[in-house]
PDB file of N, CA and C in Angstrom:
ATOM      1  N   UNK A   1      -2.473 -93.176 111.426  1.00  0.00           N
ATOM      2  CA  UNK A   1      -1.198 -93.747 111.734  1.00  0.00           C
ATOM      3  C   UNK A   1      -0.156 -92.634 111.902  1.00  0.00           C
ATOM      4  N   UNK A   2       0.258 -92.653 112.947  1.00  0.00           N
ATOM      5  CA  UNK A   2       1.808 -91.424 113.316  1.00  0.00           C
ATOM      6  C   UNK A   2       2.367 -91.882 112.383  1.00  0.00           C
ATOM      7  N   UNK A   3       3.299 -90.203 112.080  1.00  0.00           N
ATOM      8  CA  UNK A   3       4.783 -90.669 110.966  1.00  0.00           C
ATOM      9  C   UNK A   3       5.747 -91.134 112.258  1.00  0.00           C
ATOM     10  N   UNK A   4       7.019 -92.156 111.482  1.00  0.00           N
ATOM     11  CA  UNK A   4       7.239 -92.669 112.031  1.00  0.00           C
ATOM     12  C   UNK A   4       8.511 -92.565 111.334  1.00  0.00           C
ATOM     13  N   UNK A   5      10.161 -92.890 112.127  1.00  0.00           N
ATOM     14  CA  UNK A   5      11.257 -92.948 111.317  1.00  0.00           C
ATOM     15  C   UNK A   5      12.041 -94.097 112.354  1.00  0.00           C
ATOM     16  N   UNK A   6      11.962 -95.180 110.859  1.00  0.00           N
ATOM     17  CA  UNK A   6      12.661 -96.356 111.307  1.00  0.00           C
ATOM     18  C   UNK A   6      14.264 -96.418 111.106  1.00  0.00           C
ATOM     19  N   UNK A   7      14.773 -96.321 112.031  1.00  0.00           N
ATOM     20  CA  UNK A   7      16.239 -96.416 112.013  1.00  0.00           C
ATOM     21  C   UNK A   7      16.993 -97.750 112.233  1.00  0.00           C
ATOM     22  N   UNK A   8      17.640 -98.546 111.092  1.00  0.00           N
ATOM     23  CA  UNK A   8      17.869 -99.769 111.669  1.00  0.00           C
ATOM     24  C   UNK A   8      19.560 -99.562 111.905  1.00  0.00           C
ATOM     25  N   UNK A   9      20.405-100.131 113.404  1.00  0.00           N
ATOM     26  CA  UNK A   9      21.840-100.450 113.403  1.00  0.00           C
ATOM     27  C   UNK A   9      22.442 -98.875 114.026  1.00  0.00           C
ATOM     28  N   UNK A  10      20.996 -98.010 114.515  1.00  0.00           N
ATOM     29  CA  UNK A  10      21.055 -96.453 115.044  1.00  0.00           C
ATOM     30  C   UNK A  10      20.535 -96.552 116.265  1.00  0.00           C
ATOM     31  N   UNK A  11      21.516 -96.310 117.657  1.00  0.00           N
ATOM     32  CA  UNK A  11      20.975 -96.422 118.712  1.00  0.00           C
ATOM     33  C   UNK A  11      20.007 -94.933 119.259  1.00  0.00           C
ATOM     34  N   UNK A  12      18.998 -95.008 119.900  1.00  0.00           N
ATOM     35  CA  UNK A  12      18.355 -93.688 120.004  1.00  0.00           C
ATOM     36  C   UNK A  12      19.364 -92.662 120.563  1.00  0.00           C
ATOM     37  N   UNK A  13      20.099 -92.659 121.378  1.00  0.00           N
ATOM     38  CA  UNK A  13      20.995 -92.139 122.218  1.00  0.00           C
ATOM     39  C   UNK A  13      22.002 -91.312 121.485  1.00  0.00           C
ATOM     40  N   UNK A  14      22.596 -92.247 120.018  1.00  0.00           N
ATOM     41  CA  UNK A  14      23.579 -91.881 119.026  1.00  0.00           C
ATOM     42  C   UNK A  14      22.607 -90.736 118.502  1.00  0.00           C
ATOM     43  N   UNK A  15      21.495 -90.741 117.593  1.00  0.00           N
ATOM     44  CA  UNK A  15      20.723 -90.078 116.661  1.00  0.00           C
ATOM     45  C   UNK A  15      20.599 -88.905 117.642  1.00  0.00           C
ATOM     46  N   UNK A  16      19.886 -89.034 119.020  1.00  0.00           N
ATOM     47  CA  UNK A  16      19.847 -87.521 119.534  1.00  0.00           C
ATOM     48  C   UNK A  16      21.117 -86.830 119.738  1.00  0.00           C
ATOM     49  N   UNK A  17      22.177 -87.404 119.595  1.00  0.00           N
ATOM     50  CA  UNK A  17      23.717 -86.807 119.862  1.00  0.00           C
ATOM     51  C   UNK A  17      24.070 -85.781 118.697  1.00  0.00           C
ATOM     52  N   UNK A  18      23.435 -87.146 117.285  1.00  0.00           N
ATOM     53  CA  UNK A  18      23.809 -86.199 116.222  1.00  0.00           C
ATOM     54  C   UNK A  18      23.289 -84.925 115.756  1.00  0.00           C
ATOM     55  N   UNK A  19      22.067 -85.255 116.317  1.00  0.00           N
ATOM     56  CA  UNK A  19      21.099 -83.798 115.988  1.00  0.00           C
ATOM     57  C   UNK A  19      21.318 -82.890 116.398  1.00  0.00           C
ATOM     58  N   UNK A  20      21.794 -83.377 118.100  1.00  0.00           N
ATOM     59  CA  UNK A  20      22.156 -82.445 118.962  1.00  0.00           C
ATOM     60  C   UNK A  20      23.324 -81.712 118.486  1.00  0.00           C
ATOM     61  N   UNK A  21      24.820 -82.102 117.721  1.00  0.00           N
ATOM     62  CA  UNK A  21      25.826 -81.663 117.344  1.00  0.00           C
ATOM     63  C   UNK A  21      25.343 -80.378 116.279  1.00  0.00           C
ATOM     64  N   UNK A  22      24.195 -81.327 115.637  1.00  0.00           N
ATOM     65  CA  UNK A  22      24.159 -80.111 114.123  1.00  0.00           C
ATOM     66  C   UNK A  22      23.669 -78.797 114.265  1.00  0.00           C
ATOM     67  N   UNK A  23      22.385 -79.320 115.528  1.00  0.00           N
ATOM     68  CA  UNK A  23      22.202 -77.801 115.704  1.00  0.00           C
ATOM     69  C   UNK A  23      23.069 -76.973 116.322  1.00  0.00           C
ATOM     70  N   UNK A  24      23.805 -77.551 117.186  1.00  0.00           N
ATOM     71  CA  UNK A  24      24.931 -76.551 118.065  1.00  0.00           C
ATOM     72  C   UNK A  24      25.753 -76.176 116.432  1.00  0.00           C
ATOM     73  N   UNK A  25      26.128 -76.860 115.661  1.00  0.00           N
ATOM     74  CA  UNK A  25      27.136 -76.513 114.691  1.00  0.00           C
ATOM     75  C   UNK A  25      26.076 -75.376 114.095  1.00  0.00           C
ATOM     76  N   UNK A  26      24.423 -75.732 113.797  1.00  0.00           N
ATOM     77  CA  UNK A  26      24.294 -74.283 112.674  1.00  0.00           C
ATOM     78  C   UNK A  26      23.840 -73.412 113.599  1.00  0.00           C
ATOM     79  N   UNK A  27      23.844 -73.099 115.114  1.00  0.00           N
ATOM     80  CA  UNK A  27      23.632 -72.408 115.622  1.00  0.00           C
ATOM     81  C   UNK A  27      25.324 -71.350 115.712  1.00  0.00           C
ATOM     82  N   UNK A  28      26.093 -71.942 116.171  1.00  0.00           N
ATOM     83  CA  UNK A  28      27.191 -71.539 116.264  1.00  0.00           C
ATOM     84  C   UNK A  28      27.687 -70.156 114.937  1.00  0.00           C
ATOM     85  N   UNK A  29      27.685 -71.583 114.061  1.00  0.00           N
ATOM     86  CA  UNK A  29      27.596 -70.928 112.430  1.00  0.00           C
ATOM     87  C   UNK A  29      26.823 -69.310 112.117  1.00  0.00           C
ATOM     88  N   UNK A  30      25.260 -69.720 112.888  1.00  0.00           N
ATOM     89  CA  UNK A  30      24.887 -68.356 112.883  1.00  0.00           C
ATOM     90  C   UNK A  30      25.048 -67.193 113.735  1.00  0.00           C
ATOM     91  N   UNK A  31      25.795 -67.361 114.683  1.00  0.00           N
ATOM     92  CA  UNK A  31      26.494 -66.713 115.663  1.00  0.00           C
ATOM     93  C   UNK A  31      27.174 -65.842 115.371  1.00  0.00           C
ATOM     94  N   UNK A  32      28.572 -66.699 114.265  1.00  0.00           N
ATOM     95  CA  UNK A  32      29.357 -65.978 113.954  1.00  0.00           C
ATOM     96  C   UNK A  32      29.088 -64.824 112.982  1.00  0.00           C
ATOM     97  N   UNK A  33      28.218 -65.094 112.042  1.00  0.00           N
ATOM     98  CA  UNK A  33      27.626 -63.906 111.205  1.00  0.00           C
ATOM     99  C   UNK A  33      26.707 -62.853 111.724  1.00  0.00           C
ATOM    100  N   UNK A  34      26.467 -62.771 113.059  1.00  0.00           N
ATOM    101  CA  UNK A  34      25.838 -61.406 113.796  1.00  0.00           C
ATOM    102  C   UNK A  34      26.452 -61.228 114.247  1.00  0.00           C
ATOM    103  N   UNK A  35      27.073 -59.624 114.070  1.00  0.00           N
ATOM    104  CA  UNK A  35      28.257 -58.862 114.868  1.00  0.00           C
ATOM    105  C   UNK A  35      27.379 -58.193 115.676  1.00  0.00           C
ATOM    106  N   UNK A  36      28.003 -58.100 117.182  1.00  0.00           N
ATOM    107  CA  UNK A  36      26.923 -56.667 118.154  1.00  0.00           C
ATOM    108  C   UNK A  36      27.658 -55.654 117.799  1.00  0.00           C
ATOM    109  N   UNK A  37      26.737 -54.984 117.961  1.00  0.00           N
ATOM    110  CA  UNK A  37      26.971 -53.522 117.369  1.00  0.00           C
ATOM    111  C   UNK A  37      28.458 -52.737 118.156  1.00  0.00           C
ATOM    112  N   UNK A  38      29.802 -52.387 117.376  1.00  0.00           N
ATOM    113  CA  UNK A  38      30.734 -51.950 118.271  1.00  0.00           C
ATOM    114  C   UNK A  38      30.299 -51.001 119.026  1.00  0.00           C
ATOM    115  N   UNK A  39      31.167 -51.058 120.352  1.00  0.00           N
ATOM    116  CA  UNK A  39      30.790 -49.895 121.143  1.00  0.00           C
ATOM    117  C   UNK A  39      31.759 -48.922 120.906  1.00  0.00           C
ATOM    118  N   UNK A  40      30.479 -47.669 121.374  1.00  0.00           N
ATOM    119  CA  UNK A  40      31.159 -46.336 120.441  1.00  0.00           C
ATOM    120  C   UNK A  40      31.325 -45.679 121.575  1.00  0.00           C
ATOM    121  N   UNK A  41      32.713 -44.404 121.936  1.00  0.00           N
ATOM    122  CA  UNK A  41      33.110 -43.786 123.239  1.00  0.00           C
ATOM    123  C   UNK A  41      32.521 -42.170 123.077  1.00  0.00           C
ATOM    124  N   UNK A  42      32.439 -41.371 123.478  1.00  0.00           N
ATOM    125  CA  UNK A  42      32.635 -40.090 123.619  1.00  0.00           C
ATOM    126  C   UNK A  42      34.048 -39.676 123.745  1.00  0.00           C
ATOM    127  N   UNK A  43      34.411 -38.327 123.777  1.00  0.00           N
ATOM    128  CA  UNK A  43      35.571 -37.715 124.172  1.00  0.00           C
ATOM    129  C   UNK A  43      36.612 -38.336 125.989  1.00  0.00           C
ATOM    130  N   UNK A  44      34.721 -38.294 127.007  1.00  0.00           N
ATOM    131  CA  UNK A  44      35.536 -38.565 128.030  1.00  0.00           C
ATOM    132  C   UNK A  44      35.749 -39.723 128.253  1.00  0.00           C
ATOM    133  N   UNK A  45      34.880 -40.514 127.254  1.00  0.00           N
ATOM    134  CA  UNK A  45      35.177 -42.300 128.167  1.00  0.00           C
ATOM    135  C   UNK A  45      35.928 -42.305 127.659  1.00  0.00           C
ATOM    136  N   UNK A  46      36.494 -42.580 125.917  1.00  0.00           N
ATOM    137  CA  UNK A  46      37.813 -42.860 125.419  1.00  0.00           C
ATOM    138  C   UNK A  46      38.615 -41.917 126.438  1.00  0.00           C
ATOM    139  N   UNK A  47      39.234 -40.849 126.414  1.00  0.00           N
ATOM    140  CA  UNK A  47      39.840 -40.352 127.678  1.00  0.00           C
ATOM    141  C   UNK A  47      40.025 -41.278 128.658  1.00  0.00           C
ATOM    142  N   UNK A  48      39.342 -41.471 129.112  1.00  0.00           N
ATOM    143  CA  UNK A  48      39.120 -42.623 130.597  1.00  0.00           C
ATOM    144  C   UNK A  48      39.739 -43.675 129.979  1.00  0.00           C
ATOM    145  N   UNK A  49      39.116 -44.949 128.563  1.00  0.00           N
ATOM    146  CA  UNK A  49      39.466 -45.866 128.825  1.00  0.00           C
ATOM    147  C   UNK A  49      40.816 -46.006 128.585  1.00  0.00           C
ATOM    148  N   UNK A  50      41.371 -44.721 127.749  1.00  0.00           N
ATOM    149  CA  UNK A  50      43.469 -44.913 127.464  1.00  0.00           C
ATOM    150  C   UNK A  50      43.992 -44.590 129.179  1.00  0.00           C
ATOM    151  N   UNK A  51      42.832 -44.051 129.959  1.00  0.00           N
ATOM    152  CA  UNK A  51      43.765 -43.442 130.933  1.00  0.00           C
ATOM    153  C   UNK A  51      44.818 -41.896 130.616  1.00  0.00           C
ATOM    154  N   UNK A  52      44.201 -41.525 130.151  1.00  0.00           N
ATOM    155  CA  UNK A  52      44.734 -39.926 129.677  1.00  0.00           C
ATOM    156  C   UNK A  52      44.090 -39.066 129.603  1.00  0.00           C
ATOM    157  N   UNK A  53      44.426 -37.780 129.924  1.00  0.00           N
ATOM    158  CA  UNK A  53      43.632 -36.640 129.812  1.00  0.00           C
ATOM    159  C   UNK A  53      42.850 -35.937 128.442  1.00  0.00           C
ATOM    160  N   UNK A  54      41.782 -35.565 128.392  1.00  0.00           N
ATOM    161  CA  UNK A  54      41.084 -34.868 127.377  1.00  0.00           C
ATOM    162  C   UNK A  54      42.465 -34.276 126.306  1.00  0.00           C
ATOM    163  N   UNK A  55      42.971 -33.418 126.971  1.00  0.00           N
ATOM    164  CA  UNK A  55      44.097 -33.120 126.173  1.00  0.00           C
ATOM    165  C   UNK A  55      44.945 -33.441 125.340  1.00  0.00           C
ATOM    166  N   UNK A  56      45.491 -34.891 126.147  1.00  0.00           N
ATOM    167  CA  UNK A  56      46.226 -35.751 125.467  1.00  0.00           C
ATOM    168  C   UNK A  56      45.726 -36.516 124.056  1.00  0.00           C
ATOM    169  N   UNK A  57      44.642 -36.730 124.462  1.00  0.00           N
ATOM    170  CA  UNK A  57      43.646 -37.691 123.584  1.00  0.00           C
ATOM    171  C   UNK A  57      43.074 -36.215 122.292  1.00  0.00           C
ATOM    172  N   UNK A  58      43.086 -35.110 122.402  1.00  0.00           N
ATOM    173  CA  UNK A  58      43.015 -34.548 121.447  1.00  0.00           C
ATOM    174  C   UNK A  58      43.971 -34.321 120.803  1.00  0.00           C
ATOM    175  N   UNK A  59      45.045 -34.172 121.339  1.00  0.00           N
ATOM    176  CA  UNK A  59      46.518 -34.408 120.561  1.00  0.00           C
ATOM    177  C   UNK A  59      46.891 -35.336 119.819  1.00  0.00           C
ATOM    178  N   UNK A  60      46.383 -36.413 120.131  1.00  0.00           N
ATOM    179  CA  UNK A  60      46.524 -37.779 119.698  1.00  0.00           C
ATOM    180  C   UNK A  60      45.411 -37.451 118.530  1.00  0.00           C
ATOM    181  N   UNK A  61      44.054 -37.087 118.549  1.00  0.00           N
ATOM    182  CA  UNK A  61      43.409 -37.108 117.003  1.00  0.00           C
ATOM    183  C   UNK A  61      43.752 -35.765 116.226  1.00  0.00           C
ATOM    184  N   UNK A  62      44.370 -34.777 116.910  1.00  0.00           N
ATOM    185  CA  UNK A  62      44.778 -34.095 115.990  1.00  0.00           C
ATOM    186  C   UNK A  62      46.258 -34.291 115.093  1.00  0.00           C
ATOM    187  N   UNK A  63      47.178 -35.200 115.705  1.00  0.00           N
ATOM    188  CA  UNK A  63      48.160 -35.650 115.395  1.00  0.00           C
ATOM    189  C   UNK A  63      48.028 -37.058 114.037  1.00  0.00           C
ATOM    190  N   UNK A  64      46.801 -37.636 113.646  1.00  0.00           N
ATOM    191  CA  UNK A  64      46.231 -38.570 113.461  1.00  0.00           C
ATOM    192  C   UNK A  64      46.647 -40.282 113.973  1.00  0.00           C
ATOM    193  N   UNK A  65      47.224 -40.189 115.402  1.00  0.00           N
ATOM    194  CA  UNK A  65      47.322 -41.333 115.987  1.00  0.00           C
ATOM    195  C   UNK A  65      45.949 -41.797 116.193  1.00  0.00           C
ATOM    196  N   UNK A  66      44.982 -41.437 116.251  1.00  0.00           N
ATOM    197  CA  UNK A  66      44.184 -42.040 116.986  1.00  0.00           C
ATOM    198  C   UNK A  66      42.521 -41.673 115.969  1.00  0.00           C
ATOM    199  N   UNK A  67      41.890 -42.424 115.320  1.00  0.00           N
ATOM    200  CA  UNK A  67      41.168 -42.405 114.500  1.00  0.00           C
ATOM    201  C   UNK A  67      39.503 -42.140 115.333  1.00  0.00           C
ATOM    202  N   UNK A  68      38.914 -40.969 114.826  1.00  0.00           N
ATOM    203  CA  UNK A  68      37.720 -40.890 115.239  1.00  0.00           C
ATOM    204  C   UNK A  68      36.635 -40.802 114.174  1.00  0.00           C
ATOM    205  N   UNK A  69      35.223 -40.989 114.799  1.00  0.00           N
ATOM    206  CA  UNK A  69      34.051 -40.416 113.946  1.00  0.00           C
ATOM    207  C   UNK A  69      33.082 -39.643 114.079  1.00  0.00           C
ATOM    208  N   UNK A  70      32.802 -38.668 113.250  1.00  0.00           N
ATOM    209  CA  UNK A  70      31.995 -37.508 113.893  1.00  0.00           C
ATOM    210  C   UNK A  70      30.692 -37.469 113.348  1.00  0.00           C
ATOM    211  N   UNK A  71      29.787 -37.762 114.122  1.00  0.00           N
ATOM    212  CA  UNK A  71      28.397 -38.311 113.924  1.00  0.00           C
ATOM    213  C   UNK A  71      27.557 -36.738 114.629  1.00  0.00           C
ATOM    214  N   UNK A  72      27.248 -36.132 112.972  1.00  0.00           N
ATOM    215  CA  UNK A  72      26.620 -35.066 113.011  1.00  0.00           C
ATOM    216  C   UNK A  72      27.895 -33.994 113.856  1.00  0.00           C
ATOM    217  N   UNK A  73      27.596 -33.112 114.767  1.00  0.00           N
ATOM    218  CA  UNK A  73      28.979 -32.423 115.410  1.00  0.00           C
ATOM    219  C   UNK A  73      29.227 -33.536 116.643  1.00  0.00           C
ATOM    220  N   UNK A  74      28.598 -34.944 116.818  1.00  0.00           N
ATOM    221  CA  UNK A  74      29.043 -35.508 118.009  1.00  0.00           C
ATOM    222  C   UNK A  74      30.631 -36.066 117.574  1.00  0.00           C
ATOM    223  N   UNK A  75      31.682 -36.227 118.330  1.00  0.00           N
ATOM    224  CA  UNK A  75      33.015 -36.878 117.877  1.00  0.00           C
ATOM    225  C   UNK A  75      32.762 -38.065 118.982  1.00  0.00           C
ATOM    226  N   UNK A  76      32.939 -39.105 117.928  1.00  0.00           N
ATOM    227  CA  UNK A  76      32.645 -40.954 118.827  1.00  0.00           C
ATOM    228  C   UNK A  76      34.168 -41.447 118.458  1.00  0.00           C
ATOM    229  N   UNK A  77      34.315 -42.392 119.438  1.00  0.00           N
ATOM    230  CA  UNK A  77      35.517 -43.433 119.289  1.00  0.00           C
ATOM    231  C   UNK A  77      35.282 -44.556 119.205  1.00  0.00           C
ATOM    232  N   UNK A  78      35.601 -45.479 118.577  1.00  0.00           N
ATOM    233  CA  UNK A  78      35.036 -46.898 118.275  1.00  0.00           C
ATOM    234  C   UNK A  78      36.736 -47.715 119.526  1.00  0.00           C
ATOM    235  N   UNK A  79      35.910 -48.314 120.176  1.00  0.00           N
ATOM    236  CA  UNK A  79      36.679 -49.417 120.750  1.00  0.00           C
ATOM    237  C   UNK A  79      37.553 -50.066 120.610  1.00  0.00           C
ATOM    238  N   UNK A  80      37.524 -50.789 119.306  1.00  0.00           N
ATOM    239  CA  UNK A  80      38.749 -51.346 118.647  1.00  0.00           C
ATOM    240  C   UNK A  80      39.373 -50.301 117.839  1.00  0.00           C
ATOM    241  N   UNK A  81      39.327 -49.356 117.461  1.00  0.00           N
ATOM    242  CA  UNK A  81      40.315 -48.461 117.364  1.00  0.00           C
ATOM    243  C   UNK A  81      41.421 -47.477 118.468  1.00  0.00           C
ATOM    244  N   UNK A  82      40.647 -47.965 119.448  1.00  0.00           N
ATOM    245  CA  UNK A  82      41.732 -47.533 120.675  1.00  0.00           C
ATOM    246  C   UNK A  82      42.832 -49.088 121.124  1.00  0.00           C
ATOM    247  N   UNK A  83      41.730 -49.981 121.209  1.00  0.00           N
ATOM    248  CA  UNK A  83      42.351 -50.637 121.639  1.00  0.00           C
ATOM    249  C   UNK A  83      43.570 -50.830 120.622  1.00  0.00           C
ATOM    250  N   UNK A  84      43.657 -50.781 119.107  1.00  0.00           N
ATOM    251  CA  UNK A  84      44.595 -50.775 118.323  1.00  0.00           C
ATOM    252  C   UNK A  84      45.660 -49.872 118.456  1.00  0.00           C
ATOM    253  N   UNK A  85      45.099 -48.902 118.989  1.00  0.00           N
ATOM    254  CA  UNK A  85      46.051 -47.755 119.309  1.00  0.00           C
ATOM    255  C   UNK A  85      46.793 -48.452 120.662  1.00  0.00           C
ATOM    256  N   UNK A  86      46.177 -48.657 121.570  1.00  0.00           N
ATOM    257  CA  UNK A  86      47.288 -49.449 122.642  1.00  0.00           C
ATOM    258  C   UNK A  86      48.300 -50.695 122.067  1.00  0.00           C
ATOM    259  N   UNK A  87      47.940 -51.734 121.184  1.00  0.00           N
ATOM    260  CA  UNK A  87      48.424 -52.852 120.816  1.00  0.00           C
ATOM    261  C   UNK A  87      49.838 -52.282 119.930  1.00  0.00           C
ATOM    262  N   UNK A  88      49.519 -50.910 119.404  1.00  0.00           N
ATOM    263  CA  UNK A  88      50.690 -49.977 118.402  1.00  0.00           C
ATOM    264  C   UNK A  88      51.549 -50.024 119.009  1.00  0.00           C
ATOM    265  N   UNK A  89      51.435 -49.360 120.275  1.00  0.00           N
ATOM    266  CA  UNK A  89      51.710 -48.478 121.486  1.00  0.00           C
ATOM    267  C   UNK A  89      52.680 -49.495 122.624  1.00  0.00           C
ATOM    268  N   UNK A  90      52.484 -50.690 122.496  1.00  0.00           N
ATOM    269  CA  UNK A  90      52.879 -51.401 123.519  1.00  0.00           C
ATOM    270  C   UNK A  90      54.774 -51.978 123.211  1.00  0.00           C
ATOM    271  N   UNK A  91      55.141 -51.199 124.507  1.00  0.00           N
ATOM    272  CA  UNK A  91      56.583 -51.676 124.511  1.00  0.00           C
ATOM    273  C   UNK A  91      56.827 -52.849 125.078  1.00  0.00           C
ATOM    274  N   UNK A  92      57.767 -53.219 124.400  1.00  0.00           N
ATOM    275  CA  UNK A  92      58.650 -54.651 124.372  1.00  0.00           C
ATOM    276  C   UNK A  92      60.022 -54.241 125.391  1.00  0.00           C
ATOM    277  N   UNK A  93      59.479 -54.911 126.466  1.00  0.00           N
ATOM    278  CA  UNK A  93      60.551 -54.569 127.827  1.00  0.00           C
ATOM    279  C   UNK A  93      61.772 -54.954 127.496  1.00  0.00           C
ATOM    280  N   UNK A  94      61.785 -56.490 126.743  1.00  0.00           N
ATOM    281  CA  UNK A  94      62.997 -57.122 126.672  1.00  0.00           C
ATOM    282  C   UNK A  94      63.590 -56.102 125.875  1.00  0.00           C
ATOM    283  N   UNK A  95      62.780 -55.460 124.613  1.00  0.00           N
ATOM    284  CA  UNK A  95      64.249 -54.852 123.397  1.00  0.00           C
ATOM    285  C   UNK A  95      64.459 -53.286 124.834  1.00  0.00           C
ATOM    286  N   UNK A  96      63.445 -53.052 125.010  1.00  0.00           N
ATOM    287  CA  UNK A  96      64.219 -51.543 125.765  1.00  0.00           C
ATOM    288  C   UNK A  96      65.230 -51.870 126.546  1.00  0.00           C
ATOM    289  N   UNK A  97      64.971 -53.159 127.467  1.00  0.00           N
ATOM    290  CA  UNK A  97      66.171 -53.144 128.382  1.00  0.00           C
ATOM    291  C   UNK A  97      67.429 -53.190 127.630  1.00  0.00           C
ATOM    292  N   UNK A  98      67.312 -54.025 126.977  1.00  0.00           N
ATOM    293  CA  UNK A  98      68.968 -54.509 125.945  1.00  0.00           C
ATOM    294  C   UNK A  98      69.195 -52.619 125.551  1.00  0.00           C
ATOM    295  N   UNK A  99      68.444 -52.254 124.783  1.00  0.00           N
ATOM    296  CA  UNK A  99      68.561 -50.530 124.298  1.00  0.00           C
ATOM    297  C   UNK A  99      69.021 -49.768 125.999  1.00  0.00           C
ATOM    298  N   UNK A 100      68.465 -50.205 126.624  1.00  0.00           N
ATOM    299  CA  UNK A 100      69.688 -48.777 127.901  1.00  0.00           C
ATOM    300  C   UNK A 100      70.374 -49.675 127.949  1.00  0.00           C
ATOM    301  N   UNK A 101      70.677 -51.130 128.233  1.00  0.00           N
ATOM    302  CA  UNK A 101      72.006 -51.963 128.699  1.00  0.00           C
ATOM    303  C   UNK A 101      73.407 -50.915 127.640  1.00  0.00           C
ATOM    304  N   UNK A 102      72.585 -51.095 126.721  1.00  0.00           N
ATOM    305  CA  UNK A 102      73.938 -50.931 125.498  1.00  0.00           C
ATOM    306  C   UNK A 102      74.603 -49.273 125.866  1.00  0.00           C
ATOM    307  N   UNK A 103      73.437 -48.339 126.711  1.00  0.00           N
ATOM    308  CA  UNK A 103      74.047 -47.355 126.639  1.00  0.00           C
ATOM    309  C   UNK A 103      74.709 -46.610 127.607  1.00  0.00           C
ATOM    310  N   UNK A 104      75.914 -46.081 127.467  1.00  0.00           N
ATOM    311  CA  UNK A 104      77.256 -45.462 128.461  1.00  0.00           C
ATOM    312  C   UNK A 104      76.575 -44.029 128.872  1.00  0.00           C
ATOM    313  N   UNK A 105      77.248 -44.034 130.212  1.00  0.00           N
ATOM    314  CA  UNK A 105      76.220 -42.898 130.591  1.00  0.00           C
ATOM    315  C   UNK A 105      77.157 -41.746 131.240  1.00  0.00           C
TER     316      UNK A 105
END
């Protein structure tokens, strides 16, 4: 005799909906607890991705704006630490304009 699961006042349609929800919910769930691995820059891509020269960008970690890691003598940049460095970095048009409005020249 097959196992069998009697559902009484449960339309088939409803029950595959719900199953269907839970796994999307513990799939999801486990989603969120695997991070991919951040991506890590060299000297020239970070360079590249601020859009600034080698130079600049060493000024910037020797200045400690800009946070690096040095893996063995390699120097890496982690992604979200630049991008944090831009989000620092980002001017607010409205206050500058009011700041020259105010000033006599």
């Amino acid at each position: 005799m097959e196992n069998q699961i009697i559902l009484q006042g449960m339309r088939k349609e409803d029950l595959i909906e719900g199953v269907a929800d839970e796994v999307f919910r513990k799939v999801a769930e486990y989603l969120k607890e695997i991070k991919a691995p951040e991506r890590m820059m060299d000297r020239k891509e970070a360079a590249a991705y601020l859009n600034i020269s080698h130079r600049a960008l060493d000024d910037l970690t020797k200045n400690g704006k800009i946070k690096y890691s040095k893996i063995n003598s390699l120097v890496r940049f982690k992604q979200s630490e630049l991008d944090s460095f831009i989000a620092k970095n980002e001017v607010d048009m409205n206050s500058l304009h009011k700041a020259n409005k105010n000033k006599r020249f």
